[in-house]
PDB file of N, CA and C in Angstrom:
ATOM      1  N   UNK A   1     115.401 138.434  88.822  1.00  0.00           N
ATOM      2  CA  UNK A   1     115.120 137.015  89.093  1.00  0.00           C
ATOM      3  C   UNK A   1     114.980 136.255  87.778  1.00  0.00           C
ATOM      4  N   UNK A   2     115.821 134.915  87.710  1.00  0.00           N
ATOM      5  CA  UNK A   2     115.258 134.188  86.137  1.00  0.00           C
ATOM      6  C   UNK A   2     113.959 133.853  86.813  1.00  0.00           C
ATOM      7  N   UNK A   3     113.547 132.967  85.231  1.00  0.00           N
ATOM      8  CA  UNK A   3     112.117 132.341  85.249  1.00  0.00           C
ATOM      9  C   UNK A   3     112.283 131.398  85.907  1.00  0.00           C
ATOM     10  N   UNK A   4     111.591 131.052  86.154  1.00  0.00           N
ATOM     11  CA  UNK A   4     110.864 129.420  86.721  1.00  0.00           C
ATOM     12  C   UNK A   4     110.638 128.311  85.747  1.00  0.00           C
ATOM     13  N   UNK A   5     111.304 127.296  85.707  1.00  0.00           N
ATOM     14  CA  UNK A   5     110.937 126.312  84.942  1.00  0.00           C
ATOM     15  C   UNK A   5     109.719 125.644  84.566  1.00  0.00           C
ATOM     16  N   UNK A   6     108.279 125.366  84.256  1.00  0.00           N
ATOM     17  CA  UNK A   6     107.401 124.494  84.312  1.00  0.00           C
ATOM     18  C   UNK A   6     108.114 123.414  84.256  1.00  0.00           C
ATOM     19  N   UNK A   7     107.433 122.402  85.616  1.00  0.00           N
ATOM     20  CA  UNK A   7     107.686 120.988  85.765  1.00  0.00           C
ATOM     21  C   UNK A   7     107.077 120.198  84.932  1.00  0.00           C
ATOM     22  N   UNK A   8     107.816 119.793  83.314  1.00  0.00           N
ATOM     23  CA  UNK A   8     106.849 119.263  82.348  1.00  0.00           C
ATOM     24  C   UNK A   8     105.795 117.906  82.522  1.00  0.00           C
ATOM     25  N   UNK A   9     106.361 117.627  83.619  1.00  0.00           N
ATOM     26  CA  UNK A   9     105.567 115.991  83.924  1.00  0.00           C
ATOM     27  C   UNK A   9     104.136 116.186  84.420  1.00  0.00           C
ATOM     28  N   UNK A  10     104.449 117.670  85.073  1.00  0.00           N
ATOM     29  CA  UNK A  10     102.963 118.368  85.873  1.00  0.00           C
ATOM     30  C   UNK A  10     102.357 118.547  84.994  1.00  0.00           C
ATOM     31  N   UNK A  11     102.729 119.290  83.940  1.00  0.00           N
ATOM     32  CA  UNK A  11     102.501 120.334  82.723  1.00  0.00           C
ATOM     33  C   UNK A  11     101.439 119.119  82.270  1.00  0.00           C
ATOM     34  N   UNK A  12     101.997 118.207  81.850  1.00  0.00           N
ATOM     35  CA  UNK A  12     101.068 117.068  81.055  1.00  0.00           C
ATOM     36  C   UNK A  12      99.786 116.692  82.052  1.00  0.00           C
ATOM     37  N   UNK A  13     100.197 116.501  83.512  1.00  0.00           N
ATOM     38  CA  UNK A  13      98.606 116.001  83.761  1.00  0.00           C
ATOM     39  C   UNK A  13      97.952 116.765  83.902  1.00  0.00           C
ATOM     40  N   UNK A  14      97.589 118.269  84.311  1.00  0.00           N
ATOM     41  CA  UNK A  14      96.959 119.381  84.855  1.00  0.00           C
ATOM     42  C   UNK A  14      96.863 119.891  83.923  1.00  0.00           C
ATOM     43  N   UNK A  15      95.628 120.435  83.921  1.00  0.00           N
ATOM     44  CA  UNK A  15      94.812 121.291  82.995  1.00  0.00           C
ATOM     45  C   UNK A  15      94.515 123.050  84.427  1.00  0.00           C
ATOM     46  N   UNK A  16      94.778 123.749  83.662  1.00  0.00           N
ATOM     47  CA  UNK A  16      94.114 125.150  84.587  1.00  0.00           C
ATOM     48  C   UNK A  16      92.726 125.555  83.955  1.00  0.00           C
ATOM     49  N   UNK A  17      91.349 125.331  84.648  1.00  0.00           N
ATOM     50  CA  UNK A  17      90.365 126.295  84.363  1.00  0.00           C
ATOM     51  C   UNK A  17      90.390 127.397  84.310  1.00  0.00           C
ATOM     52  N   UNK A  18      89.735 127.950  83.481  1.00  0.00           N
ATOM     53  CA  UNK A  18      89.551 129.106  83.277  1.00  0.00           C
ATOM     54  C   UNK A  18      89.237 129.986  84.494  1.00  0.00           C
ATOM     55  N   UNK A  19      88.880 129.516  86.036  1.00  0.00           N
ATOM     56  CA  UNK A  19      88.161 129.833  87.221  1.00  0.00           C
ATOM     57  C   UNK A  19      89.545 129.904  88.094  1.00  0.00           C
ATOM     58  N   UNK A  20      90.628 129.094  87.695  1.00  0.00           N
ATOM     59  CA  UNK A  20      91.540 128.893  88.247  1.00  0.00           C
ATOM     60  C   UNK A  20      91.723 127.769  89.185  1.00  0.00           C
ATOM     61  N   UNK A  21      90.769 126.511  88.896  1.00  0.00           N
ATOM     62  CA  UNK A  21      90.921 125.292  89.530  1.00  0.00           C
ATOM     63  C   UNK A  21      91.856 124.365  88.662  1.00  0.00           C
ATOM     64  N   UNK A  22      92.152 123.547  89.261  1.00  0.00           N
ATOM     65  CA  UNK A  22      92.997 122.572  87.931  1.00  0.00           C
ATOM     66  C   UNK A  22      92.456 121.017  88.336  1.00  0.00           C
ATOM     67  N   UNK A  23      92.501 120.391  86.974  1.00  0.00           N
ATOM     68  CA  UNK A  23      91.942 119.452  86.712  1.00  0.00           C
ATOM     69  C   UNK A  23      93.041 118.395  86.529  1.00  0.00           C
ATOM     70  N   UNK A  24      92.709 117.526  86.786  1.00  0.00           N
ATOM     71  CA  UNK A  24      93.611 116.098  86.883  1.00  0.00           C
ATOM     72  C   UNK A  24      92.654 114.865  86.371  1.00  0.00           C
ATOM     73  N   UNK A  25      93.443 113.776  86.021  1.00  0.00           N
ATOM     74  CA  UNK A  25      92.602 112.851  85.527  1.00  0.00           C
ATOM     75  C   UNK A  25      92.806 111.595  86.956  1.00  0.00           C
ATOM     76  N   UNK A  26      92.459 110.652  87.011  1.00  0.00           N
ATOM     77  CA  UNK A  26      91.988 110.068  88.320  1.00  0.00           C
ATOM     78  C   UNK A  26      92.969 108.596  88.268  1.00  0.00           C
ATOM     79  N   UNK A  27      93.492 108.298  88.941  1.00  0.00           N
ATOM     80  CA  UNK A  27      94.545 107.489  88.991  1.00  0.00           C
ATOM     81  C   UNK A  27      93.810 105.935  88.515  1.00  0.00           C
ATOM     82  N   UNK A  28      94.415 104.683  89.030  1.00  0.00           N
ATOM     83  CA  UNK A  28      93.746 103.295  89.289  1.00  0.00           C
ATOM     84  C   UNK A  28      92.920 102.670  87.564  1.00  0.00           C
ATOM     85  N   UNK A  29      93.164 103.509  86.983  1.00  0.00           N
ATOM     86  CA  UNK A  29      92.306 103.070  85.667  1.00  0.00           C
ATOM     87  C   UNK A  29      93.149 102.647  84.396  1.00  0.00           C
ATOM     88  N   UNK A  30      94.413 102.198  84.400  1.00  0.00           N
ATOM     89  CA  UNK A  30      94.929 101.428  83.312  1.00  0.00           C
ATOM     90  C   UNK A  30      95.318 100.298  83.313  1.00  0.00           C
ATOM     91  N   UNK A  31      95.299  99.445  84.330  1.00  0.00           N
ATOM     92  CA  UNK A  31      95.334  97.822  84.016  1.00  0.00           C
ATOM     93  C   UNK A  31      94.514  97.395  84.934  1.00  0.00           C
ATOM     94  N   UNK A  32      94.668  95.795  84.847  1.00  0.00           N
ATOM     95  CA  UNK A  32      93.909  94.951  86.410  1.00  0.00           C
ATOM     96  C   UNK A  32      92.356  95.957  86.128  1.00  0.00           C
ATOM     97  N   UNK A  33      91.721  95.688  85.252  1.00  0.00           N
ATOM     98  CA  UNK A  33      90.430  96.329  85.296  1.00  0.00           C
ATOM     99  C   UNK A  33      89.592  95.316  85.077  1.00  0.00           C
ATOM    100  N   UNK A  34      89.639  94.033  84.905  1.00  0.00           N
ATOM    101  CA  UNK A  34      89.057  92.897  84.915  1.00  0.00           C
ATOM    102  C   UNK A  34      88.315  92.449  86.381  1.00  0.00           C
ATOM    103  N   UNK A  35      88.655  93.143  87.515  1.00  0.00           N
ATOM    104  CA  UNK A  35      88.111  92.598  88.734  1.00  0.00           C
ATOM    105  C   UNK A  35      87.330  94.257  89.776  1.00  0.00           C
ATOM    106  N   UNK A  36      87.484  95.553  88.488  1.00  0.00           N
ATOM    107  CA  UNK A  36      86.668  96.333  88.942  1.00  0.00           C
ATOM    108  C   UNK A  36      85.455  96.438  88.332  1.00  0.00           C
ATOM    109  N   UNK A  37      84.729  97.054  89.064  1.00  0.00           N
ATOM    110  CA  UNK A  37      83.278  97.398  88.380  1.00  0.00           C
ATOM    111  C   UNK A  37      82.798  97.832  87.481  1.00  0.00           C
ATOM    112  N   UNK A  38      81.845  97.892  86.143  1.00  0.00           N
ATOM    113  CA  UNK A  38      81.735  98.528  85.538  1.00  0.00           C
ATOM    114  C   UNK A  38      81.508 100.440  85.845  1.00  0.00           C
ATOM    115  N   UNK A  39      80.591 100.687  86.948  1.00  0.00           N
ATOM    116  CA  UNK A  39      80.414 101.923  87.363  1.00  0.00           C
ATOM    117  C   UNK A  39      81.775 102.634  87.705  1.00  0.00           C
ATOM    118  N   UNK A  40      82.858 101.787  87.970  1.00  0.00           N
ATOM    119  CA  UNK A  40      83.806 102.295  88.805  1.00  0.00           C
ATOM    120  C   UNK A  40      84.759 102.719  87.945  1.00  0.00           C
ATOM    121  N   UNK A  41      84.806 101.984  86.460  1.00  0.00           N
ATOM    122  CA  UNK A  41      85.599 102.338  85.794  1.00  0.00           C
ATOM    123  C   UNK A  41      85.362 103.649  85.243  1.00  0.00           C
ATOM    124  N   UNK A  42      84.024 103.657  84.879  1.00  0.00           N
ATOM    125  CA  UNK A  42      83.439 104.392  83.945  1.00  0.00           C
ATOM    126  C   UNK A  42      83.341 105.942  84.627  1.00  0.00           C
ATOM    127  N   UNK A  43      83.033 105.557  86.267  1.00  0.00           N
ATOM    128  CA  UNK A  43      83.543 107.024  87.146  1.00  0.00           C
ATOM    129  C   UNK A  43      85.276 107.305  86.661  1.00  0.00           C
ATOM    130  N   UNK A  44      86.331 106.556  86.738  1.00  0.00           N
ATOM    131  CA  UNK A  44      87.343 106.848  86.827  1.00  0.00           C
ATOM    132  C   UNK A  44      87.704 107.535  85.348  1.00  0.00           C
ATOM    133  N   UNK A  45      87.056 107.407  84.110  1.00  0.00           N
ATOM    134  CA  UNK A  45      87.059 108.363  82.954  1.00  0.00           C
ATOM    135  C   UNK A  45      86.826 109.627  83.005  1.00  0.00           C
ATOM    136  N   UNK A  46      85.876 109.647  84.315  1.00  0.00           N
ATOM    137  CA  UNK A  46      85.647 111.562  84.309  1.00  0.00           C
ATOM    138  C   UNK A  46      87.022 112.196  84.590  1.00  0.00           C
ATOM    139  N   UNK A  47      86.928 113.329  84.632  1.00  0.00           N
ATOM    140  CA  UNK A  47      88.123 114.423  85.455  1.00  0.00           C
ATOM    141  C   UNK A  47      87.796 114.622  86.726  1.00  0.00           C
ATOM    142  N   UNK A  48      88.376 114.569  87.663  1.00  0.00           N
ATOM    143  CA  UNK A  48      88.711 115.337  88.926  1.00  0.00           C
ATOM    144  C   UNK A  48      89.209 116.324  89.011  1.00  0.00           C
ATOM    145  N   UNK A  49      89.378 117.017  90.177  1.00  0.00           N
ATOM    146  CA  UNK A  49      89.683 118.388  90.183  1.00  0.00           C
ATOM    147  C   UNK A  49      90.637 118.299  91.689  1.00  0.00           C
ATOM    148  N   UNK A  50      91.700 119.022  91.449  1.00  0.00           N
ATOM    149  CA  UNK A  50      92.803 118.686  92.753  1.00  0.00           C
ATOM    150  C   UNK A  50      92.539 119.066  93.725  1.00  0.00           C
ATOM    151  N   UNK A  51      92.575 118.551  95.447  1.00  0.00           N
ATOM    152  CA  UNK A  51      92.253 118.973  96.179  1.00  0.00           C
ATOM    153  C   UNK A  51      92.420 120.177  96.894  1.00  0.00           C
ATOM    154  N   UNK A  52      91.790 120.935  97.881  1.00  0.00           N
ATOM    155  CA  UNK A  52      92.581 122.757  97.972  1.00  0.00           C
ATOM    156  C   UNK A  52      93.928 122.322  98.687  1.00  0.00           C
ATOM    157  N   UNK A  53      93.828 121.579  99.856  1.00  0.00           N
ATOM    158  CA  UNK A  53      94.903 121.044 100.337  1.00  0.00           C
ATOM    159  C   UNK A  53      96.132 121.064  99.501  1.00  0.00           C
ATOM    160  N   UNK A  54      96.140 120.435  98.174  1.00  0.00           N
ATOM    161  CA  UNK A  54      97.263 120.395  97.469  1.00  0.00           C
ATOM    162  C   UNK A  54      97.584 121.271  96.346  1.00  0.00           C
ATOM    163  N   UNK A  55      96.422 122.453  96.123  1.00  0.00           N
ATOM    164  CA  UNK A  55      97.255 122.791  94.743  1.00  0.00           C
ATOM    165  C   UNK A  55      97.748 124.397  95.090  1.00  0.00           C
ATOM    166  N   UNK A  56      98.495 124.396  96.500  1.00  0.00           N
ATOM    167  CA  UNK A  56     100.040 124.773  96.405  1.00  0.00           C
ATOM    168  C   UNK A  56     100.876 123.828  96.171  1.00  0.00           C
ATOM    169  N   UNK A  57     100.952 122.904  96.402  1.00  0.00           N
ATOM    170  CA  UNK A  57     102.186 121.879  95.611  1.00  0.00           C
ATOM    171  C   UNK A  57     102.032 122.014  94.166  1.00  0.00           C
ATOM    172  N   UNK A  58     100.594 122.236  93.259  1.00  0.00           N
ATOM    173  CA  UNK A  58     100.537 121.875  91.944  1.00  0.00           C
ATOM    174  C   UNK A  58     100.944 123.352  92.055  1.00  0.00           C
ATOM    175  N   UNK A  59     100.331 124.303  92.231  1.00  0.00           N
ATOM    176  CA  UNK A  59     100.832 125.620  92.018  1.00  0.00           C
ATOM    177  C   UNK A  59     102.395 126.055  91.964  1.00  0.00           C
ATOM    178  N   UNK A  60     103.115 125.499  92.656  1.00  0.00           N
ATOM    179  CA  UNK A  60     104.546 125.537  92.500  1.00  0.00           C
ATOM    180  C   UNK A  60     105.183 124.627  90.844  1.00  0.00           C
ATOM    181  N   UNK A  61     104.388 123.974  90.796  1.00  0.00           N
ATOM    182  CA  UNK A  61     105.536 122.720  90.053  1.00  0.00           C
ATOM    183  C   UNK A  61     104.666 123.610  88.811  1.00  0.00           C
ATOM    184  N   UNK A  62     103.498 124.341  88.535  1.00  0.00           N
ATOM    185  CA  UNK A  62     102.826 124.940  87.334  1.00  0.00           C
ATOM    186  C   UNK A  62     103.231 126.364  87.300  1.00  0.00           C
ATOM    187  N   UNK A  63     104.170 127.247  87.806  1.00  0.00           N
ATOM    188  CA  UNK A  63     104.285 128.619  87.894  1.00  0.00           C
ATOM    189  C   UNK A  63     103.435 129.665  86.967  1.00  0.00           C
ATOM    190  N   UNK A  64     103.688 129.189  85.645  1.00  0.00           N
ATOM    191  CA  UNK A  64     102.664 130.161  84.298  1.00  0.00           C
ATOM    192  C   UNK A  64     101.449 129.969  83.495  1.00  0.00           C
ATOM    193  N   UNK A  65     101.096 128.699  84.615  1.00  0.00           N
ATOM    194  CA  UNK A  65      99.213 128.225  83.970  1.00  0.00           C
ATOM    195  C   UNK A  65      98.265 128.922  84.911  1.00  0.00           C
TER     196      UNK A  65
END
């Protein structure tokens, strides 16, 4: 069997823990921030973590993280 490509676009947003969760950064936070909240922004700087639901989709497009 060849390898599997990493999907580099994935590659860049996802991070793999060391636990084997993966981390994502949180959408809605680079423009039009003039009419959100301060709390809301300042939540949207943390990391998130992908839902279980989806990371067989991330798991496919990440094959070797």
């Amino acid at each position: 069997m060849p390898k599997i490509k990493t999907n580099r676009g994935a590659a860049k947003r996802f991070k793999v823990t060391g636990s084997g969760k993966v981390v994502r950064s949180k959408a809605f936070a680079n423009h039009i921030l003039t009419k959100k909240k301060r709390k809301r922004k300042r939540n949207l700087r943390k990391a998130g973590l992908v839902d279980s639901t989806n990371m067989k989709q991330v798991a496919r497009l990440l094959p070797y993280h």
